[in-house]
Protein backbone atom coordinates (compact mmCIF):
# COMPACT_ATOMS: atom_id res chain seq x y z
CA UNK A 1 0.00 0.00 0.00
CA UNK A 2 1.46 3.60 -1.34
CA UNK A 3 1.64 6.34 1.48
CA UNK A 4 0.65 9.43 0.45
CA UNK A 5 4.28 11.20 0.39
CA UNK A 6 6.95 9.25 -0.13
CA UNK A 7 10.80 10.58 0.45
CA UNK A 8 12.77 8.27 -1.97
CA UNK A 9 16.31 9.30 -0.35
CA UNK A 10 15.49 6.89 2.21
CA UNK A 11 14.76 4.23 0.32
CA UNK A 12 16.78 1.42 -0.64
CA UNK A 13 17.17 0.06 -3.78
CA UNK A 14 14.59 -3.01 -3.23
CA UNK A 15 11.83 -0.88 -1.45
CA UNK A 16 12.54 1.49 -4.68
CA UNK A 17 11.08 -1.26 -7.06
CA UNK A 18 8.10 -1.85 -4.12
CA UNK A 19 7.38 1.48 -4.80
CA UNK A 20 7.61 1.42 -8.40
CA UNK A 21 5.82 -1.64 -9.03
CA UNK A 22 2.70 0.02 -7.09
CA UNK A 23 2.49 3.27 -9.35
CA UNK A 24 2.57 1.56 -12.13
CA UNK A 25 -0.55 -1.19 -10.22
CA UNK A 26 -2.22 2.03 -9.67
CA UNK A 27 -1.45 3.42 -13.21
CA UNK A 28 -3.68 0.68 -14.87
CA UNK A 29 -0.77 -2.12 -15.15
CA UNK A 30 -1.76 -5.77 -14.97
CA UNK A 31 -0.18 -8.56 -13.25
CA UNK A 32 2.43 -6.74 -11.68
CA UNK A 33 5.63 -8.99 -10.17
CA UNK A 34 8.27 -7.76 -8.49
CA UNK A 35 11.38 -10.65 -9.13
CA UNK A 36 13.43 -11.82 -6.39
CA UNK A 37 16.35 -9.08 -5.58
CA UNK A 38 19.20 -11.74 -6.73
CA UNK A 39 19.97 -13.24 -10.47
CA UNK A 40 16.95 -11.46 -11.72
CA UNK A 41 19.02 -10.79 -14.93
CA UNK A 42 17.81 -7.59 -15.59
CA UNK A 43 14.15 -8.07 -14.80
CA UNK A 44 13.38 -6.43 -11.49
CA UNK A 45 9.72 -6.38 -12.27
CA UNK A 46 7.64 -8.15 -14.80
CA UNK A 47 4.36 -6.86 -15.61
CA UNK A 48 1.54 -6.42 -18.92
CA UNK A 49 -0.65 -4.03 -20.47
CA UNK A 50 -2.98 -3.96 -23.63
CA UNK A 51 -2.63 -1.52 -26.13
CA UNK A 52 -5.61 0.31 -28.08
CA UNK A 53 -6.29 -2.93 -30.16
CA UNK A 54 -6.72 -5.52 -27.44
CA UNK A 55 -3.10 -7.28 -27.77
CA UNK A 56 -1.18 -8.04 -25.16
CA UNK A 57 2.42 -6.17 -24.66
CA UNK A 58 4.91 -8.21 -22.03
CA UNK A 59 6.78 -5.45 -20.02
CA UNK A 60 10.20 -6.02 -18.64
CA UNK A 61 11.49 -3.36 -15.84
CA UNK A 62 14.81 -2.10 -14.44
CA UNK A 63 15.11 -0.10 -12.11
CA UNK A 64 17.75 1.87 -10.60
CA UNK A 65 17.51 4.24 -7.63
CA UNK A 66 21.04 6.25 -8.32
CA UNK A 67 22.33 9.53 -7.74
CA UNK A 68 24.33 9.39 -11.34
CA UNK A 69 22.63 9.44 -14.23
CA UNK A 70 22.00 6.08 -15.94
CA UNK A 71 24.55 5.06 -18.90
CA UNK A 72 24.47 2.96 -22.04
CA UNK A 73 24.98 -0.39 -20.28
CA UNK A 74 21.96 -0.52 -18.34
CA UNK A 75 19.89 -0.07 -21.79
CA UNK A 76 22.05 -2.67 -23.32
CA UNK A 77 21.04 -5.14 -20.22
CA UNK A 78 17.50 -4.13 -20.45
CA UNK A 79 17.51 -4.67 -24.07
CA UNK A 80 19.17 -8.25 -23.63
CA UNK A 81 16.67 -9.18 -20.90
CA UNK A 82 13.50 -7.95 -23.41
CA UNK A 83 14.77 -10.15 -26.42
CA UNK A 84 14.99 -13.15 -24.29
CA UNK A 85 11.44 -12.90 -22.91
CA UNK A 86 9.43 -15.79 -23.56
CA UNK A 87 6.23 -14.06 -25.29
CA UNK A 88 5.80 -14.01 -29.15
CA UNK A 89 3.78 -10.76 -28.98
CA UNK A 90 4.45 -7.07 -28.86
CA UNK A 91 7.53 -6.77 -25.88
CA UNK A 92 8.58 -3.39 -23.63
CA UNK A 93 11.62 -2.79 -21.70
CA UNK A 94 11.20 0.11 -18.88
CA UNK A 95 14.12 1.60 -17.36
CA UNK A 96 13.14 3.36 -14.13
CA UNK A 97 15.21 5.80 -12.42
CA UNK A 98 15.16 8.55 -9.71
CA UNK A 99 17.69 10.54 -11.40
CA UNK A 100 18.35 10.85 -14.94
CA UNK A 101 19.65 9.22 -18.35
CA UNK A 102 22.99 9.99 -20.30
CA UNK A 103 23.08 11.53 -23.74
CA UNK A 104 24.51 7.72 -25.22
CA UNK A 105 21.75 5.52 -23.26
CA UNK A 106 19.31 7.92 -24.71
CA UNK A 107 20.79 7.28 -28.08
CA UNK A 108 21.44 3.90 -27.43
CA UNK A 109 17.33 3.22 -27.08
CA UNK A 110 16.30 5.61 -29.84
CA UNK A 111 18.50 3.42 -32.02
CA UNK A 112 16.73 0.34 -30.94
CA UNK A 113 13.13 1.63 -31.21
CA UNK A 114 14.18 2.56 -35.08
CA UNK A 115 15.58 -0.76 -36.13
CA UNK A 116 12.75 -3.22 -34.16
CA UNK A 117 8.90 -3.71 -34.62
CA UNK A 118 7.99 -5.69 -32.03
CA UNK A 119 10.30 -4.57 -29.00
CA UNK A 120 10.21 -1.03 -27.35
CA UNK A 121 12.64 0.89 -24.86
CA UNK A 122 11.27 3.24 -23.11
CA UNK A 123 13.26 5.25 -20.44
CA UNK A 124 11.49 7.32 -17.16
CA UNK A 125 13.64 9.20 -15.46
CA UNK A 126 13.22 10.98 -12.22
CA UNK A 127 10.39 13.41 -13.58
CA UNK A 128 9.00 11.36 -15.33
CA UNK A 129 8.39 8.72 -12.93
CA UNK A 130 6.47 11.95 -10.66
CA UNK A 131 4.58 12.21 -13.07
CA UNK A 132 3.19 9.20 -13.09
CA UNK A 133 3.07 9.03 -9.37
CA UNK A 134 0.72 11.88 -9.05
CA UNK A 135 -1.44 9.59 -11.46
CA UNK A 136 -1.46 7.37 -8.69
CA UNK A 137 -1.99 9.99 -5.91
CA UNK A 138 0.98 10.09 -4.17
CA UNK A 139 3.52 12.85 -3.86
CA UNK A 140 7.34 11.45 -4.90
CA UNK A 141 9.95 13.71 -3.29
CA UNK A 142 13.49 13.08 -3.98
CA UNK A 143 16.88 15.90 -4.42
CA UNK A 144 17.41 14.04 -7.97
CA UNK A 145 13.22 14.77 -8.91
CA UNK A 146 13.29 18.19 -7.26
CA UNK A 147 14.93 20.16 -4.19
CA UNK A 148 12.66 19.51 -0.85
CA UNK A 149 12.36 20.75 2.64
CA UNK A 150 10.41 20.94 5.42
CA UNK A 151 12.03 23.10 7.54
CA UNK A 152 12.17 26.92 7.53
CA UNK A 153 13.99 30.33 9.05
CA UNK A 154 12.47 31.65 12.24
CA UNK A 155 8.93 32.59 11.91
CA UNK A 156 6.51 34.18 14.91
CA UNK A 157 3.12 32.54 15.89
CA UNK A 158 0.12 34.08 14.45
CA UNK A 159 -0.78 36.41 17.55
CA UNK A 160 2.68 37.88 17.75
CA UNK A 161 2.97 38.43 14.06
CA UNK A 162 -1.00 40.44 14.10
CA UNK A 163 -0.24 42.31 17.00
CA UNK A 164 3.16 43.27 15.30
CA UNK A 165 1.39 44.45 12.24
CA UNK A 166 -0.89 46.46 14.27
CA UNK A 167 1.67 48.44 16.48
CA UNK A 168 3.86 49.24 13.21
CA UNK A 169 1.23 50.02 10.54
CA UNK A 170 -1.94 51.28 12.36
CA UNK A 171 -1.82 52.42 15.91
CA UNK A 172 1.14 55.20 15.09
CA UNK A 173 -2.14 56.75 12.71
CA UNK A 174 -3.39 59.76 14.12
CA UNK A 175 -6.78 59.65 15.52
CA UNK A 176 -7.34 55.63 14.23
CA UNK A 177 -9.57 53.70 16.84
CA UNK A 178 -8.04 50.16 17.51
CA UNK A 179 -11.76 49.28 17.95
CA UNK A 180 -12.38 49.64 14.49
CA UNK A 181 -9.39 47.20 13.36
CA UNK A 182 -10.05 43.56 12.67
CA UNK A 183 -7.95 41.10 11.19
CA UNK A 184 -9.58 39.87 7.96
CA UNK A 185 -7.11 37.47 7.11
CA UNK A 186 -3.81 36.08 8.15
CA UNK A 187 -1.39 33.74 6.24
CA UNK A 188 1.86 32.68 5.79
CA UNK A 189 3.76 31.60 2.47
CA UNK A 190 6.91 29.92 2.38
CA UNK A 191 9.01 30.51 -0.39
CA UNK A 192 11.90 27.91 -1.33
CA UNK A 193 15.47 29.16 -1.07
CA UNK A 194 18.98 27.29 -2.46
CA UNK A 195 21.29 28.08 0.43
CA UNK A 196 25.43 26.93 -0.78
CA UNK A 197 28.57 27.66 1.28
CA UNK A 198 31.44 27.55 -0.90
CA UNK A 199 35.66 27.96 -0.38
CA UNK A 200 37.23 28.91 -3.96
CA UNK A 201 41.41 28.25 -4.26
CA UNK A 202 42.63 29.23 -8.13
CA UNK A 203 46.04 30.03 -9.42
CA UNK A 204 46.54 30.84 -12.32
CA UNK A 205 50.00 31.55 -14.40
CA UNK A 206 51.65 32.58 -17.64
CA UNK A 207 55.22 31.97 -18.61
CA UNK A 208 56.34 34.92 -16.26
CA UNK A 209 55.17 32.75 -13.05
CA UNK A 210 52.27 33.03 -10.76
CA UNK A 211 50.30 36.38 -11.83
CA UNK A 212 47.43 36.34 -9.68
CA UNK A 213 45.55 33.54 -6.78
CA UNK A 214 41.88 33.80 -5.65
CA UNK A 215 41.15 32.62 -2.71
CA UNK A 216 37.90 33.27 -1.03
CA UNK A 217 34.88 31.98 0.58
CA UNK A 218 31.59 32.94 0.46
CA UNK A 219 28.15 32.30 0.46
CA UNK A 220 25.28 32.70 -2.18
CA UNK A 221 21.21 32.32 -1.65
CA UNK A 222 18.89 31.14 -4.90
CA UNK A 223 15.38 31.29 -5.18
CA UNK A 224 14.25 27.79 -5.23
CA UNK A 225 11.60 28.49 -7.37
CA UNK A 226 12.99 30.54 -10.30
CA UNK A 227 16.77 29.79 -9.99
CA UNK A 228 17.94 33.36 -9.87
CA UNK A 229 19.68 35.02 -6.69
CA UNK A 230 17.76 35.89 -3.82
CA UNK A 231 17.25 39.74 -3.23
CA UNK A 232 20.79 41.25 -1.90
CA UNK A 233 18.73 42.89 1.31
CA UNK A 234 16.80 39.80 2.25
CA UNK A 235 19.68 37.59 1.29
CA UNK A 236 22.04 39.44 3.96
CA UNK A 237 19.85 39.13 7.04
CA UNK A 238 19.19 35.28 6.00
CA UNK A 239 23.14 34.89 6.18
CA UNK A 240 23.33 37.05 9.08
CA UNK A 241 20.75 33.86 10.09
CA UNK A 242 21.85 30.94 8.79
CA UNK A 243 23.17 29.27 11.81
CA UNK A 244 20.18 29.64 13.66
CA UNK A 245 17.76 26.54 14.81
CA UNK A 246 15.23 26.25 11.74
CA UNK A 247 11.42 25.43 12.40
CA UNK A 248 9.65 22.00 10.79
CA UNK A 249 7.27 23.83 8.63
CA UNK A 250 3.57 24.34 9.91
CA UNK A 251 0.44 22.22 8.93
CA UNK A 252 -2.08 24.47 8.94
CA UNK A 253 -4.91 26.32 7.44
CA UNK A 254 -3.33 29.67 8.00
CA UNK A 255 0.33 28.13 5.89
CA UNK A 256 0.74 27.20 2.18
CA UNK A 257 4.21 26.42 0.64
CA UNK A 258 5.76 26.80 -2.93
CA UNK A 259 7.30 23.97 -4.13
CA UNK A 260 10.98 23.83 -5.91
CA UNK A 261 11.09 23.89 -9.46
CA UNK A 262 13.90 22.84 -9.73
CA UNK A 263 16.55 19.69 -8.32
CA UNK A 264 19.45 19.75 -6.61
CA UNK A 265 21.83 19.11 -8.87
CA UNK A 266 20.40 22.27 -11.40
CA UNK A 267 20.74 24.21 -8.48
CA UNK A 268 24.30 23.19 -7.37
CA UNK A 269 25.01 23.81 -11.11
CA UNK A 270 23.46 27.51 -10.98
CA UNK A 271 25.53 28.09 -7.85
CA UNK A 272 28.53 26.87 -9.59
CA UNK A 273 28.46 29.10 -12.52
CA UNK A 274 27.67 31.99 -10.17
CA UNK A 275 30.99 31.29 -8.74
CA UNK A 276 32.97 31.37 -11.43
CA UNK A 277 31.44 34.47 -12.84
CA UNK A 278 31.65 36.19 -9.33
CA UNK A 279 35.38 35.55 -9.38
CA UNK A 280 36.29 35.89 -12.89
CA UNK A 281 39.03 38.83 -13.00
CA UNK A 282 40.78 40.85 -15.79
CA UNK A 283 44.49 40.68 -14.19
CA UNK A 284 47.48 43.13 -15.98
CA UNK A 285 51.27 42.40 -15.91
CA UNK A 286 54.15 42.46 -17.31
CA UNK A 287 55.78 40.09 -19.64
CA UNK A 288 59.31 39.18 -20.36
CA UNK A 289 59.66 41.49 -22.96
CA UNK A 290 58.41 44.26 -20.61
CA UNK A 291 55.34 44.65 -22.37
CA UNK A 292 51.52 44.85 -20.13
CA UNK A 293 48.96 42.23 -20.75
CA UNK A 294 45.71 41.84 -19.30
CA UNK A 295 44.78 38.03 -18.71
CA UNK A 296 40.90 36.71 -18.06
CA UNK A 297 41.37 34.83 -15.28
CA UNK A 298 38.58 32.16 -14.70
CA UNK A 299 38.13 29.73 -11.98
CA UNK A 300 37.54 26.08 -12.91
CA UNK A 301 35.03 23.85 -11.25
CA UNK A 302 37.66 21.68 -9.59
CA UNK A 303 38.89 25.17 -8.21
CA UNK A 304 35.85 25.30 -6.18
CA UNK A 305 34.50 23.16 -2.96
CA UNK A 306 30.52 23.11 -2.03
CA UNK A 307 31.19 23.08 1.84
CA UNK A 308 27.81 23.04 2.43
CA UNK A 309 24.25 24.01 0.84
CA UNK A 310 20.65 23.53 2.56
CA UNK A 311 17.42 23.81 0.90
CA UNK A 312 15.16 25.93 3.05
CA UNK A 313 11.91 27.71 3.32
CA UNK A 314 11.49 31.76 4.41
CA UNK A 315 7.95 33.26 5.62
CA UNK A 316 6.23 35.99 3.82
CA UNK A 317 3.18 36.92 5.91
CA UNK A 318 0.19 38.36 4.10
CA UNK A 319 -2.26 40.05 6.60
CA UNK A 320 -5.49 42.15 5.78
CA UNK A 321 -6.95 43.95 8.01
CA UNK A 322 -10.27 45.53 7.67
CA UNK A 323 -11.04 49.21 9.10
CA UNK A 324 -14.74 50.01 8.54
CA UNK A 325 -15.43 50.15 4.88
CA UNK A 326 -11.53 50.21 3.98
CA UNK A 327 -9.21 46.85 3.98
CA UNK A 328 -5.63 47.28 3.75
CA UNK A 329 -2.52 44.69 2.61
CA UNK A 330 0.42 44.03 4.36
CA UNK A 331 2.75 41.71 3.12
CA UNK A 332 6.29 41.25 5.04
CA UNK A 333 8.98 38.53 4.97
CA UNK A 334 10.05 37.74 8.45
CA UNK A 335 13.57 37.08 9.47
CA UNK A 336 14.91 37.16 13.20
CA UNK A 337 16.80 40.01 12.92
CA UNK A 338 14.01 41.88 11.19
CA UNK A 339 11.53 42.15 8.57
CA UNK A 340 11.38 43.35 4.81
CA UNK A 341 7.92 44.62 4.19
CA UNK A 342 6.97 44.31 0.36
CA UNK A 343 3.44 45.66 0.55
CA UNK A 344 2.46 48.39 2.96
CA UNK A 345 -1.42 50.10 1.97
CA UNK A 346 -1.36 52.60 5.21
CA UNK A 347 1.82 54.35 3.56
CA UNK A 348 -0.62 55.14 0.39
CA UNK A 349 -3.65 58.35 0.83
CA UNK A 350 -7.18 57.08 0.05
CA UNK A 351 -8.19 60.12 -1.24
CA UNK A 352 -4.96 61.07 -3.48
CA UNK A 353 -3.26 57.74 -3.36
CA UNK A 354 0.03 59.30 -3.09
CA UNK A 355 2.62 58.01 -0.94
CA UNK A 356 2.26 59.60 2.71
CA UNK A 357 6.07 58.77 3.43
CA UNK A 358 7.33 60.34 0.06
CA UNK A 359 5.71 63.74 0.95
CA UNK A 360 7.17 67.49 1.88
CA UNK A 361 4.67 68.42 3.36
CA UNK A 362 1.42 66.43 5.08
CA UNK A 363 3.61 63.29 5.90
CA UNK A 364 1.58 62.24 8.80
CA UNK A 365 -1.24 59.60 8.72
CA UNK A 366 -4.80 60.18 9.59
CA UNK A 367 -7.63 57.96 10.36
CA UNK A 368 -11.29 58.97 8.92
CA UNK A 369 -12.97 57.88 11.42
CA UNK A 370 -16.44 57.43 9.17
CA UNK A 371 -15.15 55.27 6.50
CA UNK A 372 -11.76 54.12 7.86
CA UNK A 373 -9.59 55.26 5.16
CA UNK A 374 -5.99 56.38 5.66
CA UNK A 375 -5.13 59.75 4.66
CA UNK A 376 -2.65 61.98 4.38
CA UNK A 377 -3.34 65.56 6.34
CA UNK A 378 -4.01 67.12 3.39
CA UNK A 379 -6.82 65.33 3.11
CA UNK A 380 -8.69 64.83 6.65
CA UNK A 381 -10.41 67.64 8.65
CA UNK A 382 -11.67 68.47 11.80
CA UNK A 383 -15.42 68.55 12.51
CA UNK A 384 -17.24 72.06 13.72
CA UNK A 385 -19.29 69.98 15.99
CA UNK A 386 -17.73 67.28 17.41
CA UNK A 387 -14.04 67.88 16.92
CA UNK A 388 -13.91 64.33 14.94
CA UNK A 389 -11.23 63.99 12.22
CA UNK A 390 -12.83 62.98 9.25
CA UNK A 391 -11.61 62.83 5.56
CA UNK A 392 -12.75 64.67 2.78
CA UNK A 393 -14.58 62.61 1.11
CA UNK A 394 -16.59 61.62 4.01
CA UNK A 395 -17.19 65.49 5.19
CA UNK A 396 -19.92 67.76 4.49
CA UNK A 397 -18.56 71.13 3.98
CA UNK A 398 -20.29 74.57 4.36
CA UNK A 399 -18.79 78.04 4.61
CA UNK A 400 -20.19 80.47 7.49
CA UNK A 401 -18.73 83.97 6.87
CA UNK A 402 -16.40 83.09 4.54
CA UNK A 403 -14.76 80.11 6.22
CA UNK A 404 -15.56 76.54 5.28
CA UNK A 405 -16.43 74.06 7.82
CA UNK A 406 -16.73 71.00 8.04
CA UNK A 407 -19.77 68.31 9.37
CA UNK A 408 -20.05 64.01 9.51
CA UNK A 409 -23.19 65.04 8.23
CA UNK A 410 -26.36 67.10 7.03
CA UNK A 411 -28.22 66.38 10.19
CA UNK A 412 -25.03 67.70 12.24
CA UNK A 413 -24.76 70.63 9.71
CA UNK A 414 -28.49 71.61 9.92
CA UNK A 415 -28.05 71.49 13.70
CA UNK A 416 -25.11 73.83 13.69
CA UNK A 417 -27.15 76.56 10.89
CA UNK A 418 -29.69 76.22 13.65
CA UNK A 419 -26.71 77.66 16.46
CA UNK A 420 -25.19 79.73 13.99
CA UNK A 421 -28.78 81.59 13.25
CA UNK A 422 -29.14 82.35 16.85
CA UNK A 423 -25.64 83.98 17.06
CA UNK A 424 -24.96 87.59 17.77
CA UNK A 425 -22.77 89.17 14.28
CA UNK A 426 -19.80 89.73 16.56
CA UNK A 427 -19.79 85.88 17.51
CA UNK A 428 -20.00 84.65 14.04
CA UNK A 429 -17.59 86.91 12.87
CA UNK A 430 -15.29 84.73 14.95
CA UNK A 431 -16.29 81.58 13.53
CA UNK A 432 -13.46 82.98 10.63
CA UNK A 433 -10.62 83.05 12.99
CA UNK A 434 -8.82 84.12 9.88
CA UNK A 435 -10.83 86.65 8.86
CA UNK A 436 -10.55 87.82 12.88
CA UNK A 437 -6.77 87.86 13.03
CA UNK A 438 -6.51 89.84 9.54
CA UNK A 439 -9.23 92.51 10.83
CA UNK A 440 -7.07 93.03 14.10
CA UNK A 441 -4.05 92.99 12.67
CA UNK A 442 -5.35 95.91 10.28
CA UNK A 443 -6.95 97.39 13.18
CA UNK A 444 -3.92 98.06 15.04
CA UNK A 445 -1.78 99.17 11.54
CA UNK A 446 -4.25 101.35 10.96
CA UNK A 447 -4.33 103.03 14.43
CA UNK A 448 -0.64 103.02 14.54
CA UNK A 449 -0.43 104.89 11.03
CA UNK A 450 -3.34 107.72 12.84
CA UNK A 451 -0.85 108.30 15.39
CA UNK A 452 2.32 108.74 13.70
């Protein structure tokens, strides 16, 4: 019976064919035998299908659970072991592998499904054979199929990480009411990472001697999904962390993980060429005849030693949080020494949607406490009645001699026309305090000007 996830690194090379010989049950295969482990002559499993017209096909199987890629000799064996089967009919010979096939085996089989009717080689490599156990359900990993981990850099529980978000991004907002904040939704994404450790030691010489050695160390972070290098900020502080105790990732609803696309060995290969490239240099000197020359010097891959390399996971929270009729992103990756945010929607004005941060003038953040939108100070006011700040969409704006002000609504603004009615001229007049301060100001010029 097929678990669900198998890890085929910790398999051995019998329990490989076990495992085999079940996809292949589960992929419609008939009569399915795995041979005993010794003298099986090239027939680890025997097994039969029908094609389209109804005739039977006798299947012959090798497998090989390697780390190298398969060669020639293994086809040849396969191919031996196919024309000796006892069946007069249409005959297959499978090679299985969890890692891959050399240019001459693949040749070697092309050649032989040219030149016969009636016998076929078919090779499955690693990929291949995932393929065809996700026909049957079940998830293969293996570093030859694909890179894996389960484990991850530091990341916070879920209550740390909201009230984090909170105290950063929303209480330092003017006038915001942590009443009005609630967490719409929380998760976390792990994103794959190639981590390599490397020491490079490269001579290199002309027929004047020894013109220039490289030695170095260093290390180098991939993205395990795309294959290029990590961000140079985020790649820093997870060097800064890489000795630290790594977390088994989280099973959760709150958690979701993006696989590696691609294996360990494309990977190690990426890293390799980075190297070289990295450490390439354009060295002058002299020559015999006194004359300068500049020489390319470049690193070879024996010049280089993988000391070590880890396939990880990092966190990227994304958190929404709703503040009455507004909702606002935050998206951060998280790192123990501190966190990159990559999405930030309180640093942007509702009403303007200019960057808060970026401004002159009017940096600070304000709350509108009617709709919950974040604004810039431009854009929020203060209310005649109730001293509420409030932005300007939300306000209701009327001018009383001459100076606008500003109401949560028409009900408050009817109820203020209502006061302002009843007021004596003098008292309104100071409902402009600008028009107040100019008409003293002018008062006392003018009275100074009388008495000179």
């Amino acid at each position: 019976m097929l678990d669900d996830n198998i890890l085929l690194d910790s398999l051995n090379g019998y329990q490989f064919e076990e495992v085999v010989a079940d996809i292949f049950r589960k992929n419609g295969f008939r009569n399915v035998i795995v041979t005993p482990c010794s003298n099986d002559g090239g027939k680890d499993i025997v097994m039969e299908k029908k094609d389209p017209n109804g005739e039977l096909i006798k299947i012959v199987v090798e497998c090989k659970h390697h780390q190298s890629k398969i060669g020639r000799p293994v086809v040849q064996k396969l191919h031996s072991a196919v024309v000796t089967l006892n069946h007069v009919g249409k005959k297959q010979g499978y090679v299985v592998t969890s890692s891959s096939f050399s240019p001459n085996a693949v040749q070697y089989a092309q050649e032989i499904n040219n030149s016969l009717e009636n016998i076929e080689i078919r090779l499955i490599d690693g990929r291949e054979l995932k393929e065809l156990a996700i026909g049957a359900k079940v998830d293969l990993k293996n570093g030859i199929i694909e890179a894996y981990s389960n484990e991850s850099t530091y990341y916070s529980p879920k209550e740390k990480t909201i009230n984090w978000t909170l105290e950063n991004f929303f209480y330092p907002v003017n006038a915001i009411s942590k009443m009005d904040l609630v967490v719409q939704n929380i998760r976390t994404v792990f994103h794959p990472v190639f981590y390599i450790e490397y020491n490079i030691s490269a001579n290199f010489s002309t027929t004047v001697g020894i013109i220039h050695n490289e030695r170095a160390n260093g290390q180098l972070f991939f993205d395990g999904e795309r294959g290029n290098l990590l961000d140079y900020n985020l790649a820093g502080l997870l060097i800064n962390d890489s000795n630290i105790n790594f977390k088994t990732l989280p099973e959760n609803q709150f958690s979701s993980k993006i696989d590696f696309r691609l294996n360990e060995s494309e990977l190690k290969e990426l890293a390799m060429n980075e190297i070289i490239i990295s450490h390439t240099r354009n060295i002058r000197y002299k020559g015999k005849n006194n004359v300068q020359y500049i020489k390319e010097c470049i690193p070879k891959a024996k010049d280089i030693t993988i000391s070590n390399y880890k396939c990880l996971y990092y966190p990227k929270w994304e958190i929404n949080i709703q503040a009455k009729r507004n909702d606002y992103n935050i998206y951060f990756v998280e790192t123990p020494s501190d966190n990159i945010v990559t999405k930030n929607e309180t640093d942007f004005c509702r009403v303007c949607n200019s960057n808060i941060t970026k401004k002159i003038i009017f940096r600070s953040k304000w709350y509108c406490k009617e709709c919950g939108s974040i604004t810039c100070k431009g854009h929020v006011k203060v209310t005649r009645m109730t001293n509420a700040s409030i932005c300007i969409d939300c306000a209701v704006m009327k001018r009383f001699f001459g100076a606008k002000k500003y109401f949560e609504s028409t009900e408050e603004l009817r109820d203020f026309e209502s006061y302002y009615s009843a007021l004596p001229r003098h008292k309104k007049v100071m409902e402009n305090s600008y028009l107040l301060f100019t008409t003293v100001v002018f008062s006392f010029i003018f009275i100074f000007m009388v008495a000179l």
